[in-house]
PDB file of N, CA and C in Angstrom:
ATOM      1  N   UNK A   1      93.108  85.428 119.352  1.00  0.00           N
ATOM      2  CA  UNK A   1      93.195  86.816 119.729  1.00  0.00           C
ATOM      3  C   UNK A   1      92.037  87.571 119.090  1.00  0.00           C
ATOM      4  N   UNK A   2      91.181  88.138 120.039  1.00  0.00           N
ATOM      5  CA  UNK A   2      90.045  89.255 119.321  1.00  0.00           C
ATOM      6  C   UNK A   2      90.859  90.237 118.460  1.00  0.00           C
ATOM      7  N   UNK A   3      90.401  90.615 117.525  1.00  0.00           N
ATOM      8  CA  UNK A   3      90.314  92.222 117.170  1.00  0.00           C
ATOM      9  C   UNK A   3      89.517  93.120 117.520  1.00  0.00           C
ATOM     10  N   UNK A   4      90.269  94.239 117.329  1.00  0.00           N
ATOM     11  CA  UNK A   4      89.687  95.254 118.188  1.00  0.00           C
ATOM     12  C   UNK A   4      88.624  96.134 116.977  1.00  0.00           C
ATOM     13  N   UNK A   5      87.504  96.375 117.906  1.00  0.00           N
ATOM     14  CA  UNK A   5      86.540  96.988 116.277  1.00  0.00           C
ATOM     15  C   UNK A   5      87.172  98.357 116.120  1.00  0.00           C
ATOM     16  N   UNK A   6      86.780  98.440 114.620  1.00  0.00           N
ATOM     17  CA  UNK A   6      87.098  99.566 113.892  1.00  0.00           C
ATOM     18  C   UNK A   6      87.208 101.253 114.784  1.00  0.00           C
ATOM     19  N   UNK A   7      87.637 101.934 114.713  1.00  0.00           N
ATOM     20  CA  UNK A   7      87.835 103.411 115.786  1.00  0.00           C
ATOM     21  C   UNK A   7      87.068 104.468 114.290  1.00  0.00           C
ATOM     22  N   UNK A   8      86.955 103.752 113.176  1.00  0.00           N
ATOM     23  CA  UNK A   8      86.810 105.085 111.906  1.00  0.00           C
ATOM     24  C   UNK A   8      85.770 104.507 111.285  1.00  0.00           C
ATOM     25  N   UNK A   9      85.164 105.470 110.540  1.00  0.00           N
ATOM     26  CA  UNK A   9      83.926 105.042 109.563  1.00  0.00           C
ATOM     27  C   UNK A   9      84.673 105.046 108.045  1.00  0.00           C
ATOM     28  N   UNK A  10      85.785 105.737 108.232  1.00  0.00           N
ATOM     29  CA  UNK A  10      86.632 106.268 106.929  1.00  0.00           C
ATOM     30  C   UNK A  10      87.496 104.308 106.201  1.00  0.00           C
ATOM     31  N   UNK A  11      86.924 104.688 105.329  1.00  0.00           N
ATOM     32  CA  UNK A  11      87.692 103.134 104.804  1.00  0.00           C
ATOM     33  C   UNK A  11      88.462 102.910 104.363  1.00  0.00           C
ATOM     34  N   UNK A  12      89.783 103.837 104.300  1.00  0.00           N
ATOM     35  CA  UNK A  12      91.328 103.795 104.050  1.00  0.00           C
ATOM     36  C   UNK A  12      91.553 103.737 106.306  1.00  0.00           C
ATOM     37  N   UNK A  13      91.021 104.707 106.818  1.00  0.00           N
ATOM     38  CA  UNK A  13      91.695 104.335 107.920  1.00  0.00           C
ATOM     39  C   UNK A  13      91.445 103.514 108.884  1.00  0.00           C
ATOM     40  N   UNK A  14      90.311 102.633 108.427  1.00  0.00           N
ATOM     41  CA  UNK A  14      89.410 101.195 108.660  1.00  0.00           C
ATOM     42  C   UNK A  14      90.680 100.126 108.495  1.00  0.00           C
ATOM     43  N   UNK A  15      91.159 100.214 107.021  1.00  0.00           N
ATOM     44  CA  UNK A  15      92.616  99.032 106.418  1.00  0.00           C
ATOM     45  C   UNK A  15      93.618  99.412 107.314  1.00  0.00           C
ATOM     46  N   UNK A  16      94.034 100.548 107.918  1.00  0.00           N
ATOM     47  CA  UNK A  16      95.164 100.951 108.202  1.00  0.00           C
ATOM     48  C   UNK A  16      95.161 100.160 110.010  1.00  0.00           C
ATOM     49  N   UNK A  17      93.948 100.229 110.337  1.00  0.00           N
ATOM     50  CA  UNK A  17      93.807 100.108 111.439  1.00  0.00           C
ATOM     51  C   UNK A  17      93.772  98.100 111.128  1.00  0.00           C
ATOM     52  N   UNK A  18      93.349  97.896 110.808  1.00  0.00           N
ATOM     53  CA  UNK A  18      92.970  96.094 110.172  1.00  0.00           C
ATOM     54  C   UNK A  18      94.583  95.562 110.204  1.00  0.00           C
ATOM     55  N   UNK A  19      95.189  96.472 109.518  1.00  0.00           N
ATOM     56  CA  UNK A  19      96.685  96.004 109.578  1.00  0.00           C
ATOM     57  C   UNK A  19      97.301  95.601 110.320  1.00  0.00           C
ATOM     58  N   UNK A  20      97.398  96.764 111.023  1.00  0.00           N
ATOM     59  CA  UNK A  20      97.882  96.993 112.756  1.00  0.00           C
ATOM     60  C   UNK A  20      97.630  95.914 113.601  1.00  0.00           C
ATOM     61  N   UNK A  21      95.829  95.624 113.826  1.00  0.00           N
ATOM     62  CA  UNK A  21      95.795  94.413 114.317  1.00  0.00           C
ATOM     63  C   UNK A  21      96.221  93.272 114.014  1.00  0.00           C
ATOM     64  N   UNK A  22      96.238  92.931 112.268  1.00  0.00           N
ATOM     65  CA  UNK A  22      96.626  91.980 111.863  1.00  0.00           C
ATOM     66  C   UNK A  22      98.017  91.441 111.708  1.00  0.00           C
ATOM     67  N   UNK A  23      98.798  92.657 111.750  1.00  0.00           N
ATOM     68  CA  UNK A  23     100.183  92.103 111.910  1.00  0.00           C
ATOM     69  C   UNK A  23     100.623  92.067 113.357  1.00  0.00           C
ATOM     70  N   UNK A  24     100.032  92.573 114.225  1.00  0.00           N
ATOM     71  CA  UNK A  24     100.294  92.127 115.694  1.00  0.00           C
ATOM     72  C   UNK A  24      99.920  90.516 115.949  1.00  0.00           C
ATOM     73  N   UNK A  25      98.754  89.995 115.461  1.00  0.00           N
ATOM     74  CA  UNK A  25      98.087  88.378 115.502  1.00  0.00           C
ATOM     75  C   UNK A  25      99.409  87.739 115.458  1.00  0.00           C
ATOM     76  N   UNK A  26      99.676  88.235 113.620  1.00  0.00           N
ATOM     77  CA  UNK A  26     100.586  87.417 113.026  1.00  0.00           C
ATOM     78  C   UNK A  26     102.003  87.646 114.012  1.00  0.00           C
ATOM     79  N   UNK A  27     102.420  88.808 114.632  1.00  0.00           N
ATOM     80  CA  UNK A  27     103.722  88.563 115.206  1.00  0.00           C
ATOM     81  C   UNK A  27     103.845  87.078 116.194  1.00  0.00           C
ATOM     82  N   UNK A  28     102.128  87.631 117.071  1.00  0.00           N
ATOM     83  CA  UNK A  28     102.294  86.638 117.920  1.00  0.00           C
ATOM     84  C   UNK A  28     102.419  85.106 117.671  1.00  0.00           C
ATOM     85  N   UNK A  29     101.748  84.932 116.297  1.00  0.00           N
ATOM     86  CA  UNK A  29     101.683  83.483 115.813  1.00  0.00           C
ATOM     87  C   UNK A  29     103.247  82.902 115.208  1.00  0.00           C
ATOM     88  N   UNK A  30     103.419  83.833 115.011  1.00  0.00           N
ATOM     89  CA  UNK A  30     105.049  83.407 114.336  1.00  0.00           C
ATOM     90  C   UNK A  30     105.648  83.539 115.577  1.00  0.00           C
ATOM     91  N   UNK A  31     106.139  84.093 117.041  1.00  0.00           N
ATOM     92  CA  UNK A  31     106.685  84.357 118.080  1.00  0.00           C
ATOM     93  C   UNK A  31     106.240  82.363 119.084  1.00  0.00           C
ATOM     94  N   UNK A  32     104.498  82.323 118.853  1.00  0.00           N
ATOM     95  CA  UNK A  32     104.251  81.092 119.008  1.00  0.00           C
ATOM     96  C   UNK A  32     104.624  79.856 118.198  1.00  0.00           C
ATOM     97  N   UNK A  33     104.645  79.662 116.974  1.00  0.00           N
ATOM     98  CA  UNK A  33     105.578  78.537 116.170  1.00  0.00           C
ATOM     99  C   UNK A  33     107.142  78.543 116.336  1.00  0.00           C
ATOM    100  N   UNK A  34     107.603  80.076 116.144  1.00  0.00           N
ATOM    101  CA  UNK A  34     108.961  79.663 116.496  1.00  0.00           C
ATOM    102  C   UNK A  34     109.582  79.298 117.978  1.00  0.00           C
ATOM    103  N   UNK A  35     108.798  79.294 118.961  1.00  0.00           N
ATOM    104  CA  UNK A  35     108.845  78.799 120.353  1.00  0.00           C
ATOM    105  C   UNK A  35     108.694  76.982 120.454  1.00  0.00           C
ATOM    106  N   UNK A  36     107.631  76.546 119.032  1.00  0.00           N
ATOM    107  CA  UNK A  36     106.855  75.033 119.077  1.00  0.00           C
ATOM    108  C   UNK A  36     108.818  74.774 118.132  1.00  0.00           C
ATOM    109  N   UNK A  37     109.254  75.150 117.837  1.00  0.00           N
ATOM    110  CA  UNK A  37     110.419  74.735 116.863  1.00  0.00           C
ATOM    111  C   UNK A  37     110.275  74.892 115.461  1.00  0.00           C
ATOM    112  N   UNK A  38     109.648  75.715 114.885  1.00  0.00           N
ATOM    113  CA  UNK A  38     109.350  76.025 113.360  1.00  0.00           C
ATOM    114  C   UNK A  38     110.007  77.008 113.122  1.00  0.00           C
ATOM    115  N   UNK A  39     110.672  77.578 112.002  1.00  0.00           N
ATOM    116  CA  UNK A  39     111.245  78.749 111.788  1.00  0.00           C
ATOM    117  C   UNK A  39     110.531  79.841 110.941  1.00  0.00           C
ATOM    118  N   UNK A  40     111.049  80.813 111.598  1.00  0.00           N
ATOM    119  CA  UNK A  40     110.135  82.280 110.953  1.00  0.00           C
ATOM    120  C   UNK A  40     110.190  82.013 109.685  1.00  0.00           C
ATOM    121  N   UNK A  41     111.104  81.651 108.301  1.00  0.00           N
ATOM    122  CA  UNK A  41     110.173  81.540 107.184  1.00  0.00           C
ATOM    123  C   UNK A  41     109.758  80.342 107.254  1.00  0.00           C
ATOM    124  N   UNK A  42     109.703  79.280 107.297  1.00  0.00           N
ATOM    125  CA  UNK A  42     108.660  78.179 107.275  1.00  0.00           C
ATOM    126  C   UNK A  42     107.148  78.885 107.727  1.00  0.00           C
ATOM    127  N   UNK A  43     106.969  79.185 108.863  1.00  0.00           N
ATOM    128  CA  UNK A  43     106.070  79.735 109.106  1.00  0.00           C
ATOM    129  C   UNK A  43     105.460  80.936 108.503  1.00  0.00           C
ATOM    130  N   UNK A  44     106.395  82.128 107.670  1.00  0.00           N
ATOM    131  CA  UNK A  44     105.865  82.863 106.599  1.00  0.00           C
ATOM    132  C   UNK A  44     104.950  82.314 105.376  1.00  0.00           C
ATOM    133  N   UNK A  45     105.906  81.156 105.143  1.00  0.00           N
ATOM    134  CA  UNK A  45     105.656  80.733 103.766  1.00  0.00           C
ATOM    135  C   UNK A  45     103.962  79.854 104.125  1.00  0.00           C
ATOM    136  N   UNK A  46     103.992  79.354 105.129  1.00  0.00           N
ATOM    137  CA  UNK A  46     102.872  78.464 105.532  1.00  0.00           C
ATOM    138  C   UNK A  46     101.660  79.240 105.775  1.00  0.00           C
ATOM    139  N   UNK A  47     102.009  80.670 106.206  1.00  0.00           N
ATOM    140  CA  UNK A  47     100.767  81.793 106.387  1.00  0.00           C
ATOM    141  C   UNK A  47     100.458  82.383 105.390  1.00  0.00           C
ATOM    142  N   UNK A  48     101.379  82.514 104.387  1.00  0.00           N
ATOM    143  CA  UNK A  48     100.888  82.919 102.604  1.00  0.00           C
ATOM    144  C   UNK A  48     100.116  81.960 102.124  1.00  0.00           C
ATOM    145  N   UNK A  49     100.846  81.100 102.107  1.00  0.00           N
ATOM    146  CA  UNK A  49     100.180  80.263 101.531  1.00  0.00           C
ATOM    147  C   UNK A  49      98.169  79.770 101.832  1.00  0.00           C
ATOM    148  N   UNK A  50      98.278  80.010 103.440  1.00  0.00           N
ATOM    149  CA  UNK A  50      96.559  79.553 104.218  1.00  0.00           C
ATOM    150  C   UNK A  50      95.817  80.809 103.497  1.00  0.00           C
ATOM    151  N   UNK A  51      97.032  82.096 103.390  1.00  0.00           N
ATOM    152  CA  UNK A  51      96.115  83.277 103.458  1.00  0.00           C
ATOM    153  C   UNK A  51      95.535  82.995 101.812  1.00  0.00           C
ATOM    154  N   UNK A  52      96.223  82.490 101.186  1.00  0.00           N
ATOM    155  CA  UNK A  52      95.634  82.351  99.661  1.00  0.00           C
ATOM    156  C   UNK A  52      94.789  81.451  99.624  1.00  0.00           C
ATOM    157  N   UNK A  53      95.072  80.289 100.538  1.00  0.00           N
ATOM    158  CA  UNK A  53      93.757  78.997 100.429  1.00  0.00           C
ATOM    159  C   UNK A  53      92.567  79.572 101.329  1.00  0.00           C
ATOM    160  N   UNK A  54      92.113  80.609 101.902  1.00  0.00           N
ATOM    161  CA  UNK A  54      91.243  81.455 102.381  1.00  0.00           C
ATOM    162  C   UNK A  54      90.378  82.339 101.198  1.00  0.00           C
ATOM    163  N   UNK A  55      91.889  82.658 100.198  1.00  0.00           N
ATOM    164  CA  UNK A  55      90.944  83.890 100.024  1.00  0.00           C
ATOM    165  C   UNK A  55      90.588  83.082  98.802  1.00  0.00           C
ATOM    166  N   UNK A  56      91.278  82.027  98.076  1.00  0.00           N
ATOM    167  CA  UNK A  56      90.641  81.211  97.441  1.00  0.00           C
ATOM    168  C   UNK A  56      88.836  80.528  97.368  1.00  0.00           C
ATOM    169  N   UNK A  57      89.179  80.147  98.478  1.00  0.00           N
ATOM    170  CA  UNK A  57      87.610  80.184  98.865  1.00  0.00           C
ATOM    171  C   UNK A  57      87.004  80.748  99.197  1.00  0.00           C
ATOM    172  N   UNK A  58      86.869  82.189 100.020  1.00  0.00           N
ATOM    173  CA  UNK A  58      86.343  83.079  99.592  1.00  0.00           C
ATOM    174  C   UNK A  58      85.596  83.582  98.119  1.00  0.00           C
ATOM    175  N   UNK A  59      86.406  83.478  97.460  1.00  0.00           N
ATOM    176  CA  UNK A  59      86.330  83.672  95.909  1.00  0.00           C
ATOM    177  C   UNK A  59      84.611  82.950  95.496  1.00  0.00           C
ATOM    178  N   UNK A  60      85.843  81.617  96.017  1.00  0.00           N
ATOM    179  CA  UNK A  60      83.749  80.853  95.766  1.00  0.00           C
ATOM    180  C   UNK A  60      82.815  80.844  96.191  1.00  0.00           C
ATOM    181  N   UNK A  61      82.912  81.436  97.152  1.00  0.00           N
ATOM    182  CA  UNK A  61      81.965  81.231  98.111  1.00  0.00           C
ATOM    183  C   UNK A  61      81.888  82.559  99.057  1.00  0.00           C
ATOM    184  N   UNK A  62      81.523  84.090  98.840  1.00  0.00           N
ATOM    185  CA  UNK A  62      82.097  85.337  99.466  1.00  0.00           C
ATOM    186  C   UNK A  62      81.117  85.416 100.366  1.00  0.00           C
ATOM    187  N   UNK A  63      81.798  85.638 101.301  1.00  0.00           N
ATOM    188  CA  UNK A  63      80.924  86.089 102.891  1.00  0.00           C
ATOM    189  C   UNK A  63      79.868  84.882 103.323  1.00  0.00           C
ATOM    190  N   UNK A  64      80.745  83.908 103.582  1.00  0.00           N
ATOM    191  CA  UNK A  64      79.482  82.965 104.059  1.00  0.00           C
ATOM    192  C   UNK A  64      78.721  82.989 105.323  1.00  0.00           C
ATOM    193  N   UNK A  65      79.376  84.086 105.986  1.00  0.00           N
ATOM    194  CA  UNK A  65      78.884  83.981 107.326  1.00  0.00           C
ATOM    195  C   UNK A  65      77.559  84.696 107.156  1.00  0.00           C
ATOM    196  N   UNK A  66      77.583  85.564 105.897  1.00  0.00           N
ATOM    197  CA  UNK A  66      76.297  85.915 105.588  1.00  0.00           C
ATOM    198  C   UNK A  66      75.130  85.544 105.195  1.00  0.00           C
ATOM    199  N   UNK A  67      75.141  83.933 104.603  1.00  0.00           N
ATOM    200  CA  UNK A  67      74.644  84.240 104.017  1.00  0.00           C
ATOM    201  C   UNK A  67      73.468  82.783 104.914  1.00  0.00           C
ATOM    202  N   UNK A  68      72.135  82.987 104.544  1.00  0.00           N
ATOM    203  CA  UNK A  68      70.836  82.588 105.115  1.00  0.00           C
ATOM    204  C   UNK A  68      70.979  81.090 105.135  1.00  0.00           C
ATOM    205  N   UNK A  69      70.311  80.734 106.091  1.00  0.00           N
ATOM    206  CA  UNK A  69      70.611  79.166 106.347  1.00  0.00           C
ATOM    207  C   UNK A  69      69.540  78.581 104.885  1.00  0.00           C
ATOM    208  N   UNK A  70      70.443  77.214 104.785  1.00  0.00           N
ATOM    209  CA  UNK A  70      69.368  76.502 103.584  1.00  0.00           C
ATOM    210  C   UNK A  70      69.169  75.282 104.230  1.00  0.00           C
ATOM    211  N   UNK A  71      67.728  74.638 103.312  1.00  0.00           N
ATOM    212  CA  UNK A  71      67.574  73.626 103.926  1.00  0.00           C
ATOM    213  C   UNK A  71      66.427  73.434 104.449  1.00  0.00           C
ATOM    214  N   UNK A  72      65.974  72.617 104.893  1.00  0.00           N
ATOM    215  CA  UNK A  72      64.573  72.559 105.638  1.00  0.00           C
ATOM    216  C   UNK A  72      64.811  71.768 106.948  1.00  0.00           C
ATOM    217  N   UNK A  73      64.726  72.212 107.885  1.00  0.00           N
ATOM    218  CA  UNK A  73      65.258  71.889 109.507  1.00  0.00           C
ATOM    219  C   UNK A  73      64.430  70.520 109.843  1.00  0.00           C
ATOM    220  N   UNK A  74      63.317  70.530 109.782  1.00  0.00           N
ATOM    221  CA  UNK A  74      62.502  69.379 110.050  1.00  0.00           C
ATOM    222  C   UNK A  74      63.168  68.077 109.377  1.00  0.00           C
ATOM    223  N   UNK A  75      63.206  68.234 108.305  1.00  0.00           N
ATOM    224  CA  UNK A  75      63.732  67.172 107.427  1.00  0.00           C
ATOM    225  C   UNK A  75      65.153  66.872 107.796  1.00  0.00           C
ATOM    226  N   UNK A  76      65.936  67.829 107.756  1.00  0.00           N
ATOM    227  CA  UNK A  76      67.450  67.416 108.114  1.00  0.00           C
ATOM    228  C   UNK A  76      67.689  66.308 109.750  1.00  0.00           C
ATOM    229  N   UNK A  77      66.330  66.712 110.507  1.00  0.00           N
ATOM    230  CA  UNK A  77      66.581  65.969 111.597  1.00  0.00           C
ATOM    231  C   UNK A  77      66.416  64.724 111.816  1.00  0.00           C
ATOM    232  N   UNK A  78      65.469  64.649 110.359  1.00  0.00           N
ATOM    233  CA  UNK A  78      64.742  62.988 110.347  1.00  0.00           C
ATOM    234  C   UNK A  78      65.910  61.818 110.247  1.00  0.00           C
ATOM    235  N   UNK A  79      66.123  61.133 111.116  1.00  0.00           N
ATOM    236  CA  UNK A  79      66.834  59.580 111.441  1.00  0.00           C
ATOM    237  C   UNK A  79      67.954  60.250 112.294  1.00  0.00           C
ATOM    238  N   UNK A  80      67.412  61.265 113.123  1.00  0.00           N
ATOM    239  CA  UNK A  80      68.843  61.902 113.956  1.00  0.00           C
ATOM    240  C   UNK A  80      68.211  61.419 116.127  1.00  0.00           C
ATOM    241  N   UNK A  81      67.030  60.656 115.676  1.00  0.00           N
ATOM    242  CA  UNK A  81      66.652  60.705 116.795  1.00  0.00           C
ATOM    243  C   UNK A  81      65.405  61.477 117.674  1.00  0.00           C
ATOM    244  N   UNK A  82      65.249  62.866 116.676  1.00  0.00           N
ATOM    245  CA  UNK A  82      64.294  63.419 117.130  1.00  0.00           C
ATOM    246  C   UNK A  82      62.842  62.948 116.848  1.00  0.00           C
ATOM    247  N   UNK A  83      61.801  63.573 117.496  1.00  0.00           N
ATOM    248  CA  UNK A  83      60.181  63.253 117.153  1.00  0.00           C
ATOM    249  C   UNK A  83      59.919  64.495 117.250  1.00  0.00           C
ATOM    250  N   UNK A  84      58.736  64.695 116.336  1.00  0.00           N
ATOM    251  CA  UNK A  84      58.512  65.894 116.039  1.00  0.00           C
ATOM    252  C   UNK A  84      56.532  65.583 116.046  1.00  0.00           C
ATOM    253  N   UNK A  85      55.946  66.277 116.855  1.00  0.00           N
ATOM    254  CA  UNK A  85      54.200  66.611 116.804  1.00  0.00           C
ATOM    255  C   UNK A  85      53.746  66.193 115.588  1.00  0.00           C
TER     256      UNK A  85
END
């Protein structure tokens, strides 16, 4: 399920709005497990729990989507098949 972008620049009503979406996800995901045969707390306890092994890593590692590729591309390709000039 997308989220919907932010409607505020204000960053209390940025969370408020984050919520909203986020506990709608979660209704649907718990509405979808308890349909597969799992029960609403099994499935609570199993979404606390991811949400902590998330933010766990997060921790170590914050905003990775940010952050700049490493590495040297040429080299990583060498014995993958490619030829390079």
């Amino acid at each position: 399920m997308p989220f919907p972008s932010p409607q505020s620049q204000n960053p209390q009503q940025r969370i408020e709005e984050l919520k909203a979406a986020a506990r709608e996800a979660l209704e649907d995901v718990i509405a979808s497990a308890n349909k597969a045969g799992w029960g609403t707390r099994e499935v609570h306890v199993a979404l606390v729990e991811a949400a902590h092994s998330l933010e766990n890593a997060n921790s170590a590692n914050p905003d990775t989507a940010g952050d700049p590729p490493s590495g040297d591309a040429v080299r990583e390709q060498i014995g993958h098949g490619e030829q390079f000039d």
